[in-house]
N, C-alpha and C. Protein backbone atom coordinates (compact mmCIF):
# COMPACT_ATOMS: atom_id res chain seq x y z
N UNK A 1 -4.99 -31.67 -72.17
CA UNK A 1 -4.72 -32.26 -70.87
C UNK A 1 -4.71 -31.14 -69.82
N UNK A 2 -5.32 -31.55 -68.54
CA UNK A 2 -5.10 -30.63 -67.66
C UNK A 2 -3.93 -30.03 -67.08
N UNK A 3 -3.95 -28.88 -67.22
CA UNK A 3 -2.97 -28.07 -66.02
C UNK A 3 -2.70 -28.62 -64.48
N UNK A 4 -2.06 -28.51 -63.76
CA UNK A 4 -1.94 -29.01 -62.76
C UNK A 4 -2.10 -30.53 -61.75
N UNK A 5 -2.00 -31.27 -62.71
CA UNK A 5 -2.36 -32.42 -62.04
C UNK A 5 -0.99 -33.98 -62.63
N UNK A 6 -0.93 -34.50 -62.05
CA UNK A 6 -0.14 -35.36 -62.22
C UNK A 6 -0.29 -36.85 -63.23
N UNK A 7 -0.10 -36.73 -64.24
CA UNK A 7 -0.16 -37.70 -64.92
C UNK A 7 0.67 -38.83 -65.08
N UNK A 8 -0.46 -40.39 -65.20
CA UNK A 8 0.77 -41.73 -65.00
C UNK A 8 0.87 -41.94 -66.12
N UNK A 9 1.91 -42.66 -66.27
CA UNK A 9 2.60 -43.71 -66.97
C UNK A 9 3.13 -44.97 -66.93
N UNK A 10 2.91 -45.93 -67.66
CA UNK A 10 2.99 -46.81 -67.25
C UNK A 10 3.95 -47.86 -68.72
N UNK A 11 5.04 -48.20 -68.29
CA UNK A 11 6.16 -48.82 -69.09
C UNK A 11 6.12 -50.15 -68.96
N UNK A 12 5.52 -50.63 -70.06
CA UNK A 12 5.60 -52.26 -70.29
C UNK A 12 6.95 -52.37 -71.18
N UNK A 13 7.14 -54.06 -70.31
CA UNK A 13 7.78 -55.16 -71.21
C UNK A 13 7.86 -56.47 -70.73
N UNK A 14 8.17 -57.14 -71.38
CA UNK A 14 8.02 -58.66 -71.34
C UNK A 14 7.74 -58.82 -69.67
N UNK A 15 9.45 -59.14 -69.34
CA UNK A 15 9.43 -59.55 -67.78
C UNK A 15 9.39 -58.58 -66.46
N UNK A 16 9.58 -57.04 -66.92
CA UNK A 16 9.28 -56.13 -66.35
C UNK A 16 10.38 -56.25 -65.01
N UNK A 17 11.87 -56.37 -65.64
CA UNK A 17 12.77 -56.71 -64.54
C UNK A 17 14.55 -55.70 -64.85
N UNK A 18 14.23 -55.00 -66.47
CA UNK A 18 15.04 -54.32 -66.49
C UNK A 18 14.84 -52.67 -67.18
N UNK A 19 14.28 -52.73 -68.33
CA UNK A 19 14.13 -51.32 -69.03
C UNK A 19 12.98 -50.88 -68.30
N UNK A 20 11.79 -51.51 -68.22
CA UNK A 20 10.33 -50.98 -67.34
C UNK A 20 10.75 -50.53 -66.38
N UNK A 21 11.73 -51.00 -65.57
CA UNK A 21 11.92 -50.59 -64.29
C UNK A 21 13.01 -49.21 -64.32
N UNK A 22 14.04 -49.39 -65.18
CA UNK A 22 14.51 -48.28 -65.19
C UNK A 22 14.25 -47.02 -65.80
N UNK A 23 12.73 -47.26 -66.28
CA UNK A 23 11.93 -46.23 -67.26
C UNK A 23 10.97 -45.74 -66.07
N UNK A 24 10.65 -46.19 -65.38
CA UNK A 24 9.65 -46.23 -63.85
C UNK A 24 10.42 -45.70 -63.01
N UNK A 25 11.43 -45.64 -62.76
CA UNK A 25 12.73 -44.62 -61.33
C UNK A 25 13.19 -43.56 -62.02
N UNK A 26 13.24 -43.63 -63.26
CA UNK A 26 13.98 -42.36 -63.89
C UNK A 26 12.31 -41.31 -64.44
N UNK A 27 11.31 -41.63 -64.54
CA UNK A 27 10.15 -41.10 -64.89
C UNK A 27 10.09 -40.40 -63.18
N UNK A 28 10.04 -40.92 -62.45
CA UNK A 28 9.97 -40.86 -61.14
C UNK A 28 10.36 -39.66 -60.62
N UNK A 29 11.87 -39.96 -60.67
CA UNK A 29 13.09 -38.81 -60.68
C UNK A 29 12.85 -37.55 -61.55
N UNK A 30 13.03 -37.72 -62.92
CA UNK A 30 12.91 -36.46 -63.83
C UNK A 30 11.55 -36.22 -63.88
N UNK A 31 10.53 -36.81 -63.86
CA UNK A 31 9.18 -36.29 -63.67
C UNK A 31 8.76 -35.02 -63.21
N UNK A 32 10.01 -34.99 -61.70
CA UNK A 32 9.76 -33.53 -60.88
C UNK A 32 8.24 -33.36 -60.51
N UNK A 33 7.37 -34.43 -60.32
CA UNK A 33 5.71 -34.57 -59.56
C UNK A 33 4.99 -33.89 -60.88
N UNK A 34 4.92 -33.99 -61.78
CA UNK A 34 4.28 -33.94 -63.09
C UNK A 34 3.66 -35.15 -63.55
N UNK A 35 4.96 -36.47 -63.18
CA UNK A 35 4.51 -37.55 -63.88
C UNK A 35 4.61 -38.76 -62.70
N UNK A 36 4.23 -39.83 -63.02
CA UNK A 36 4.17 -40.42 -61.89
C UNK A 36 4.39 -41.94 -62.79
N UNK A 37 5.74 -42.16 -62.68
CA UNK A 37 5.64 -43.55 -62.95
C UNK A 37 5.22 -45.21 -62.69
N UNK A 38 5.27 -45.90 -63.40
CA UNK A 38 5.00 -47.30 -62.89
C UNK A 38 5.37 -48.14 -64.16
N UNK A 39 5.49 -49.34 -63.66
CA UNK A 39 6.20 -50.82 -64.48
C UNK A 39 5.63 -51.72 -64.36
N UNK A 40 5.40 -52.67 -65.63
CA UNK A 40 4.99 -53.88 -65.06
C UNK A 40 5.51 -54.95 -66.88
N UNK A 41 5.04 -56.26 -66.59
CA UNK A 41 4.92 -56.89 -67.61
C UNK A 41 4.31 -57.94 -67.99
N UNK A 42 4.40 -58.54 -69.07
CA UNK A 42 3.46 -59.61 -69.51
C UNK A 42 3.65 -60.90 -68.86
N UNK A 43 4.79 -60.87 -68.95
CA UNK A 43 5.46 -62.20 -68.51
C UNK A 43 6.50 -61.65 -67.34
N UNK A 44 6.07 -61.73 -66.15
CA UNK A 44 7.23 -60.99 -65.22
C UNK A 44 8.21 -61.68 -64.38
N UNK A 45 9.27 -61.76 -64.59
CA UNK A 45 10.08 -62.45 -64.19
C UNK A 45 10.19 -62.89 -63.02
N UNK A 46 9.65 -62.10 -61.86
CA UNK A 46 9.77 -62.40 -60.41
C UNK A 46 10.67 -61.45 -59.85
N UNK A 47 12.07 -60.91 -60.26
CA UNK A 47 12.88 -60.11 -59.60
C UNK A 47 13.65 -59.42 -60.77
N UNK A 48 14.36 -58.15 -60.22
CA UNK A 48 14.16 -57.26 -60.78
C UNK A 48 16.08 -57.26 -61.42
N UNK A 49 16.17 -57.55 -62.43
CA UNK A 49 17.61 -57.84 -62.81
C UNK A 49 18.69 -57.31 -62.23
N UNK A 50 19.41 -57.93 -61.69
CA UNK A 50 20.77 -57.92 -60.64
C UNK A 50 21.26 -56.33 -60.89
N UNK A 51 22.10 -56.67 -62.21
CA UNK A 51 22.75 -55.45 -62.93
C UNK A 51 21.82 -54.08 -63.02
N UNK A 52 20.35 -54.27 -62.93
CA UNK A 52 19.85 -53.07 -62.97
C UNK A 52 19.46 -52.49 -61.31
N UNK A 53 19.61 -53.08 -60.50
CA UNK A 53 19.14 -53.23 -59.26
C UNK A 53 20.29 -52.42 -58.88
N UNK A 54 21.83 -52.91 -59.01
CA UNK A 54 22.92 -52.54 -58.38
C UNK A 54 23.22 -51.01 -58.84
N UNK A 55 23.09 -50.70 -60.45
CA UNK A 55 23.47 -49.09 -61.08
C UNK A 55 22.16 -48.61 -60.30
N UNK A 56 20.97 -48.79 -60.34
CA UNK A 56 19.59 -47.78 -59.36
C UNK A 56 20.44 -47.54 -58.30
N UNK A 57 20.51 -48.63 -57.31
CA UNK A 57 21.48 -47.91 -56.39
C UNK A 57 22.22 -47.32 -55.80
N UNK A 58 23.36 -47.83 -56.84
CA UNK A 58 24.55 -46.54 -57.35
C UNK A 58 24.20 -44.96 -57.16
N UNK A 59 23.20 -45.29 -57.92
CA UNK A 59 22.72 -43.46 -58.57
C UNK A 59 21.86 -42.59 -57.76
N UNK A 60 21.48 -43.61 -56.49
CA UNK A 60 20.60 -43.05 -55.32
C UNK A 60 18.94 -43.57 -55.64
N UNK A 61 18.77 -44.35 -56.44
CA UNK A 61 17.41 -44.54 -56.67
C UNK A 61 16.83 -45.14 -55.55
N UNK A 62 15.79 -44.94 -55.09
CA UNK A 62 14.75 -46.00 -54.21
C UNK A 62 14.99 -47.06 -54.73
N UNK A 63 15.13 -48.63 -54.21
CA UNK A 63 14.66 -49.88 -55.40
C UNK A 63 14.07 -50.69 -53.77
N UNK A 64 13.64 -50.18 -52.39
CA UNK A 64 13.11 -51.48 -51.57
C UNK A 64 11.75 -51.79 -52.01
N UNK A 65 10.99 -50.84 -52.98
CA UNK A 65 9.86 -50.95 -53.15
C UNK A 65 9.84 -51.32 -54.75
N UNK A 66 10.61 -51.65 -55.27
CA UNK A 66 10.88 -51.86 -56.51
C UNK A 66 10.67 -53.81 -57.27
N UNK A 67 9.51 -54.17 -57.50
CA UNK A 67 9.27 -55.41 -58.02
C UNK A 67 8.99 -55.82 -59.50
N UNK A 68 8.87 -57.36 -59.71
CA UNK A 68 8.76 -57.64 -60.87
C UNK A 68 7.16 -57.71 -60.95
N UNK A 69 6.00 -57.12 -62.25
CA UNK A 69 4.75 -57.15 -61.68
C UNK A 69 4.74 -57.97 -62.90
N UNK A 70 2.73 -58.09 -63.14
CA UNK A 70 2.06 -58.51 -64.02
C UNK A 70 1.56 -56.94 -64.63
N UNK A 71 1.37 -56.88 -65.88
CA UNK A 71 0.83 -56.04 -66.19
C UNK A 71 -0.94 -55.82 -65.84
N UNK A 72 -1.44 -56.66 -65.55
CA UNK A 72 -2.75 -57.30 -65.33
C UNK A 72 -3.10 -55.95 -64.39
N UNK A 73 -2.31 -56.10 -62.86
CA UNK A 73 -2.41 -55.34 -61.73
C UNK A 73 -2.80 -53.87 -61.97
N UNK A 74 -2.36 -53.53 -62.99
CA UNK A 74 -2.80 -51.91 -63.41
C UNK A 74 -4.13 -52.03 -64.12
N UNK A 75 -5.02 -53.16 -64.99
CA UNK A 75 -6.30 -53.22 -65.08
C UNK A 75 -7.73 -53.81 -63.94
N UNK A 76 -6.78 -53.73 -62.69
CA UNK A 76 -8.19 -54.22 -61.54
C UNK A 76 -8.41 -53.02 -61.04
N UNK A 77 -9.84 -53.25 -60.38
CA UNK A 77 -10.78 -51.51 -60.00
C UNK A 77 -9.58 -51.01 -59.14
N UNK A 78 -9.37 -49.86 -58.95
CA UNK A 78 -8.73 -49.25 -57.94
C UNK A 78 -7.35 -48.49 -58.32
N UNK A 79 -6.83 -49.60 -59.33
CA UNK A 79 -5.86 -49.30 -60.04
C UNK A 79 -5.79 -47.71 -60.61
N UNK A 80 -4.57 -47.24 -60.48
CA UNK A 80 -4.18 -46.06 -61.10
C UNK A 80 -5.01 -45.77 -62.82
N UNK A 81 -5.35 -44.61 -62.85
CA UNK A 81 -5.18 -44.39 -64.24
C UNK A 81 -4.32 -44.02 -65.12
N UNK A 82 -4.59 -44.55 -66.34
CA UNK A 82 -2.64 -44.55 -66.85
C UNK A 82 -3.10 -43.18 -68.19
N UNK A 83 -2.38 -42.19 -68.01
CA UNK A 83 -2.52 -41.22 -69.40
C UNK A 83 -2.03 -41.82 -70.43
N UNK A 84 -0.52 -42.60 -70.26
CA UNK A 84 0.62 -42.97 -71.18
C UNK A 84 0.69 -44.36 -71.02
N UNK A 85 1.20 -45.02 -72.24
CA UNK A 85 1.54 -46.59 -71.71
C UNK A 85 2.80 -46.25 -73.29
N UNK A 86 3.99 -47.16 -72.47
CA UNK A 86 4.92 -46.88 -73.13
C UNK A 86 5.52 -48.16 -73.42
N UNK A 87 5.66 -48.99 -74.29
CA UNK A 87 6.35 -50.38 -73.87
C UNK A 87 7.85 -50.09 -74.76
N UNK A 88 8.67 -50.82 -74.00
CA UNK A 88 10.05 -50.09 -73.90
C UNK A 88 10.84 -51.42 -74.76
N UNK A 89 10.58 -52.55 -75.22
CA UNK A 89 10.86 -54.11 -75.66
C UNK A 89 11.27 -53.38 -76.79
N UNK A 90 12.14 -54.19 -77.21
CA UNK A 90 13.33 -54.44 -78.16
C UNK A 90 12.65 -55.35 -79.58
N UNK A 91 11.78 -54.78 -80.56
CA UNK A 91 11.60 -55.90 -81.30
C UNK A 91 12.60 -56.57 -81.74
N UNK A 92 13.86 -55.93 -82.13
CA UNK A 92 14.51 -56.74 -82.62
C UNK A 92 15.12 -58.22 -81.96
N UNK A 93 14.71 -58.39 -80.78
CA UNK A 93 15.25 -59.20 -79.89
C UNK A 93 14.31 -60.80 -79.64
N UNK A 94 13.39 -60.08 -80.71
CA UNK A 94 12.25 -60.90 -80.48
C UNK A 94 10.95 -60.79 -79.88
N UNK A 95 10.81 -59.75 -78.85
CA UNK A 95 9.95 -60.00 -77.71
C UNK A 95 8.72 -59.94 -78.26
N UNK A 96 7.73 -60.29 -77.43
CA UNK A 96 6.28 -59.94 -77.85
C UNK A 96 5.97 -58.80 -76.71
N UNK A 97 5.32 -57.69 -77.24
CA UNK A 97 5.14 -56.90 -76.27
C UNK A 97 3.86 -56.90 -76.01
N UNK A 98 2.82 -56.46 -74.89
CA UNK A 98 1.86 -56.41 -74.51
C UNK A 98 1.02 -54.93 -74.86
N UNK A 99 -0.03 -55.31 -75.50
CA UNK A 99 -1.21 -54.02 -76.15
C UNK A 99 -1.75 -53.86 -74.84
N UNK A 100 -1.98 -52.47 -74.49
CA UNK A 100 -2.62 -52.18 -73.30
C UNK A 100 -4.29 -51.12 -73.94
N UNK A 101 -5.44 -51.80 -73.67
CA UNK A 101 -6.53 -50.99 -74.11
C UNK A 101 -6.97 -49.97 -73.42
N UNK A 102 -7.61 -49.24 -74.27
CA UNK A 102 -8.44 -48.03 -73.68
C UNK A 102 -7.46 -46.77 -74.07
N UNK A 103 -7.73 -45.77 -73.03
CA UNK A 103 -7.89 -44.75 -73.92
C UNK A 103 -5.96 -43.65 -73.55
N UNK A 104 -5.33 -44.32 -73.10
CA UNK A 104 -4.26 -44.08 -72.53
C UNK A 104 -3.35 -43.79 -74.07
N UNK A 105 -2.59 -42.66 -74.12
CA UNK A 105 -1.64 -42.48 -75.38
C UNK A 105 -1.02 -43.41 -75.30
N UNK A 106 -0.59 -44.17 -76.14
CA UNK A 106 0.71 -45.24 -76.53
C UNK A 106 1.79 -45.21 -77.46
N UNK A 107 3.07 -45.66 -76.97
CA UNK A 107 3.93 -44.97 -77.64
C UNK A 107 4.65 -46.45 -77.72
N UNK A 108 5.60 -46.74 -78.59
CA UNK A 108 6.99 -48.01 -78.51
C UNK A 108 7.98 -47.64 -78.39
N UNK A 109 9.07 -47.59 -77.54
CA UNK A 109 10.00 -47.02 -77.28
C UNK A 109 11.32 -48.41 -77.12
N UNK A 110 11.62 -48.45 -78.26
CA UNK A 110 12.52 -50.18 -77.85
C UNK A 110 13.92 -49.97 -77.57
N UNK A 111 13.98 -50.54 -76.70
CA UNK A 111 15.50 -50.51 -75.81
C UNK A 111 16.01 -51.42 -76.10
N UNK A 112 17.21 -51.86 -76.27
CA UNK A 112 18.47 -53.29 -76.15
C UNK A 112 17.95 -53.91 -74.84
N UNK A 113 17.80 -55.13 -74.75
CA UNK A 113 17.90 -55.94 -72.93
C UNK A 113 18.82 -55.99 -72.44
N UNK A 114 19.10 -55.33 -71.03
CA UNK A 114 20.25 -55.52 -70.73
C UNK A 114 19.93 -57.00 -69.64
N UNK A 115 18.90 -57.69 -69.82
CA UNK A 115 19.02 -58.96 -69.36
C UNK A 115 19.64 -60.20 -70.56
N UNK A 116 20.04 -59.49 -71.20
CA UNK A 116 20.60 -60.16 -73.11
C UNK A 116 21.94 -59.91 -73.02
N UNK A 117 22.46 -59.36 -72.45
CA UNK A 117 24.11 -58.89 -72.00
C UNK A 117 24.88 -60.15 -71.96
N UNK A 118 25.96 -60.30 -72.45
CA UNK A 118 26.79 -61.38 -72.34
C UNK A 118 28.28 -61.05 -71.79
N UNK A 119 29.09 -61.62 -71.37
CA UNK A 119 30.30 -61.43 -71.10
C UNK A 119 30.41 -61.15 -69.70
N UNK A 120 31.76 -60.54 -68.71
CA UNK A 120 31.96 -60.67 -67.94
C UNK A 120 30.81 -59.70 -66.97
N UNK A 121 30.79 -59.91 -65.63
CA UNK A 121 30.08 -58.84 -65.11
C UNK A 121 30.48 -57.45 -65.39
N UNK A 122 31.17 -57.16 -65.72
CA UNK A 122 31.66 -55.76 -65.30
C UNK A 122 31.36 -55.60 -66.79
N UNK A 123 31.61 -56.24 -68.30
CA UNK A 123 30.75 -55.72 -69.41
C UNK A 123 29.40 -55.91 -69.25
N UNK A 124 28.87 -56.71 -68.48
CA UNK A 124 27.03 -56.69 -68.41
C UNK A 124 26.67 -55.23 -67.62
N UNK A 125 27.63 -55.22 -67.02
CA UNK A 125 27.26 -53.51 -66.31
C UNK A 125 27.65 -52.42 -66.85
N UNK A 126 28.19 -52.60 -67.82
CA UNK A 126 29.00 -51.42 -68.46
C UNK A 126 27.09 -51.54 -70.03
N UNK A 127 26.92 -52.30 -70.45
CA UNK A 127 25.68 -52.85 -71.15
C UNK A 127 24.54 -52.09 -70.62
N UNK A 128 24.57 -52.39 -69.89
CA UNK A 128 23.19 -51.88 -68.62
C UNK A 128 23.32 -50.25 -68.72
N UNK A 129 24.63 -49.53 -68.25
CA UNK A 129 24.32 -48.53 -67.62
C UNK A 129 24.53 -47.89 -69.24
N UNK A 130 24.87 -48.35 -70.34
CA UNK A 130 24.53 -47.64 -71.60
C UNK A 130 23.02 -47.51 -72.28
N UNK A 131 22.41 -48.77 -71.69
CA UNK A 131 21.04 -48.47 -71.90
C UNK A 131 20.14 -47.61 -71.45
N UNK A 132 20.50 -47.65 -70.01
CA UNK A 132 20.02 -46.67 -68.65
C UNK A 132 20.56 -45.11 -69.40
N UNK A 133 21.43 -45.13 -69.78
CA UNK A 133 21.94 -43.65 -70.14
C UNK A 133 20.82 -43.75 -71.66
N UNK A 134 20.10 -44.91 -72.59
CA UNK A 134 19.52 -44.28 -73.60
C UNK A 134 18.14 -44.00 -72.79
N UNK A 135 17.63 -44.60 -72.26
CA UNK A 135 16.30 -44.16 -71.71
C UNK A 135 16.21 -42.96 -71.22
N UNK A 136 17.23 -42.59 -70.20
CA UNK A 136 17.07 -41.45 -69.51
C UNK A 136 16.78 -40.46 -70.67
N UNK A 137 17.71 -40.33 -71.81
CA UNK A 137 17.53 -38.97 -72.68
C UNK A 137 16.08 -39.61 -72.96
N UNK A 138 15.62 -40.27 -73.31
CA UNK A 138 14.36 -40.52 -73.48
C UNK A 138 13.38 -39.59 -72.62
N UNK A 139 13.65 -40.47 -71.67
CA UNK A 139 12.19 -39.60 -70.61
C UNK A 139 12.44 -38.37 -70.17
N UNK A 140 13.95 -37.71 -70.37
CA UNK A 140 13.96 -36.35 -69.97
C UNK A 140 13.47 -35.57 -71.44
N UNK A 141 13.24 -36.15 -72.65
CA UNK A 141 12.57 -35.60 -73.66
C UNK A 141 11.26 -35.83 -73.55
N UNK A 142 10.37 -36.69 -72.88
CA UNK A 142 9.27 -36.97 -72.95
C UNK A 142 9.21 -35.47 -71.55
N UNK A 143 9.46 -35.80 -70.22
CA UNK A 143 9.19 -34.61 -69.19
C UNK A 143 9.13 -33.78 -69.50
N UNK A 144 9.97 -33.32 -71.07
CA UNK A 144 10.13 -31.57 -70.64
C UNK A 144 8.84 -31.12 -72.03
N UNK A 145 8.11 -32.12 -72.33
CA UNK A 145 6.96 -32.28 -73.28
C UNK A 145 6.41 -30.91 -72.47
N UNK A 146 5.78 -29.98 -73.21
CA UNK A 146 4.55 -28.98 -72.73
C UNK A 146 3.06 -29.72 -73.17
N UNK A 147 3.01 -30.77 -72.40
CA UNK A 147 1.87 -31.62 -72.42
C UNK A 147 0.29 -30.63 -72.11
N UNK A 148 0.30 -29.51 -71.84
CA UNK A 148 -0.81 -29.20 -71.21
C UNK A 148 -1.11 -28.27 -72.69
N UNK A 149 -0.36 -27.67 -73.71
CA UNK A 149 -0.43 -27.20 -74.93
C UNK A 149 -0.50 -28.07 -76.13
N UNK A 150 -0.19 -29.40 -75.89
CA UNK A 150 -0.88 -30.47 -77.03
C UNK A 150 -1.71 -31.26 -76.83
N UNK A 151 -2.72 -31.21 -77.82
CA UNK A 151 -3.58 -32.39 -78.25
C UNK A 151 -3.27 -33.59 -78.04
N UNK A 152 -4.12 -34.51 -77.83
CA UNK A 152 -4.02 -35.98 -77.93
C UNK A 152 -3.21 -36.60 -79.23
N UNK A 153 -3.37 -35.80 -80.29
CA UNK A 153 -2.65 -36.58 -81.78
C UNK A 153 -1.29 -35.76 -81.43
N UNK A 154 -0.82 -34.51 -81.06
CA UNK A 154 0.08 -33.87 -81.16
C UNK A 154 0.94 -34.86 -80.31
N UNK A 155 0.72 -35.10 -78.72
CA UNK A 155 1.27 -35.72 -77.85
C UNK A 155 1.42 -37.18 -78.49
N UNK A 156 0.70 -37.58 -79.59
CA UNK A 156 0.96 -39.39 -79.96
C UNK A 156 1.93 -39.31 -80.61
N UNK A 157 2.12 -38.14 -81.80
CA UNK A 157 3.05 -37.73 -82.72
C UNK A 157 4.36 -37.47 -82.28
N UNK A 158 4.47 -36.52 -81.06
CA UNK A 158 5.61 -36.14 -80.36
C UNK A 158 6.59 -37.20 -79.86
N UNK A 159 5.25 -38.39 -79.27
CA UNK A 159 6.03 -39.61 -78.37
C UNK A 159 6.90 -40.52 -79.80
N UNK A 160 6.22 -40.64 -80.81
CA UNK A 160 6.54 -41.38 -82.10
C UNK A 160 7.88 -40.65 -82.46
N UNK A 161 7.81 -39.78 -82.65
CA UNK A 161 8.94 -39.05 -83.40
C UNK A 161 10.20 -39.11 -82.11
N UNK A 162 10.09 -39.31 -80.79
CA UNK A 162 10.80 -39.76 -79.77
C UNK A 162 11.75 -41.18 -79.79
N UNK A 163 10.54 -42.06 -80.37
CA UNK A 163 11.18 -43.64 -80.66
C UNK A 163 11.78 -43.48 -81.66
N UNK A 164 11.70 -42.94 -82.90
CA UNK A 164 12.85 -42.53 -83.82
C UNK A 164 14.04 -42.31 -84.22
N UNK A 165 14.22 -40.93 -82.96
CA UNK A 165 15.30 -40.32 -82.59
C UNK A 165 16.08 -41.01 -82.08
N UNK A 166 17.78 -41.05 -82.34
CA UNK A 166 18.64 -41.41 -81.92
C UNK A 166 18.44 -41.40 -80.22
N UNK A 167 18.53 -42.37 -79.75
CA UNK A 167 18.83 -42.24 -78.36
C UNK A 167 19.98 -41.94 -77.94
């Protein structure tokens, strides 16, 4: 991979209203202009889950530009090119996650939903911001990748052995 240039990513899941999005502001953030995130999903909910909307905020994130997409939008001409596609869904939860083609590394990275949260608000937020705290170690292990010294199999291997690891 090249030196100097900014590579996307792009974090699927289902409705693309809670982990995508908080995998897309925190890629953003820890990226440090290396990486350049984005979100979307198969089935997209329309808006971007309450509880995850309110901790972004909290924490200083941008969210006015922050929506629920189709994953579709990243395959029409014009569209970004994606290096990475990461889908962040929970098999155990059920979901079906969306295969993205071509030639972009792919990785599964499954998170808990914190749109699956039960109980009072203040445990759905306490839910949320434990997930938000597993992703982040996530993508600050994926950022500090020396992507420009591995291979395409090295970088598939690296991301794999990532979903593994204890979050």
């Amino acid at each position: 991979m090249a030196e100097n240039r900014v590579y996307n990513v792009l974090f699927l899941c289902t409705h693309n209203s809670a982990r995508s999005v908080m995998a897309e502001c925190l890629l953003n953030r820890e990226g440090k202009g290396r990486f350049r995130g984005f979100s979307a999903g198969n089935q997209p909910s329309g808006r971007i889950n309450p509880s995850v909307r309110e901790l972004l905020e909290r924490l200083g994130f941008p969210t006015a530009d922050l929506r629920s997409k189709n994953w579709d939008e990243f395959a029409l001409p014009g569209a970004p090119q994606m290096d990475f596609i990461v889908t962040v869904c929970d098999n155990a939860a059920g979901e079906v996650c969306p295969v993205w083609p071509g030639q972009p590394i792919s990785a599964h990275w499954g998170f808990p939903d914190p749109s699956g949260a039960e109980g009072s608000e203040a445990e759905k937020a306490a839910f949320t911001a434990a997930v938000f705290g597993q992703i982040e170690r996530r993508i600050r292990s994926f950022a500090s990748l020396p992507i420009t010294s591995l291979d395409r199999m090295a970088l598939k291997r690296r991301m794999d052995e990532m979903a593994r690891a204890e979050s």
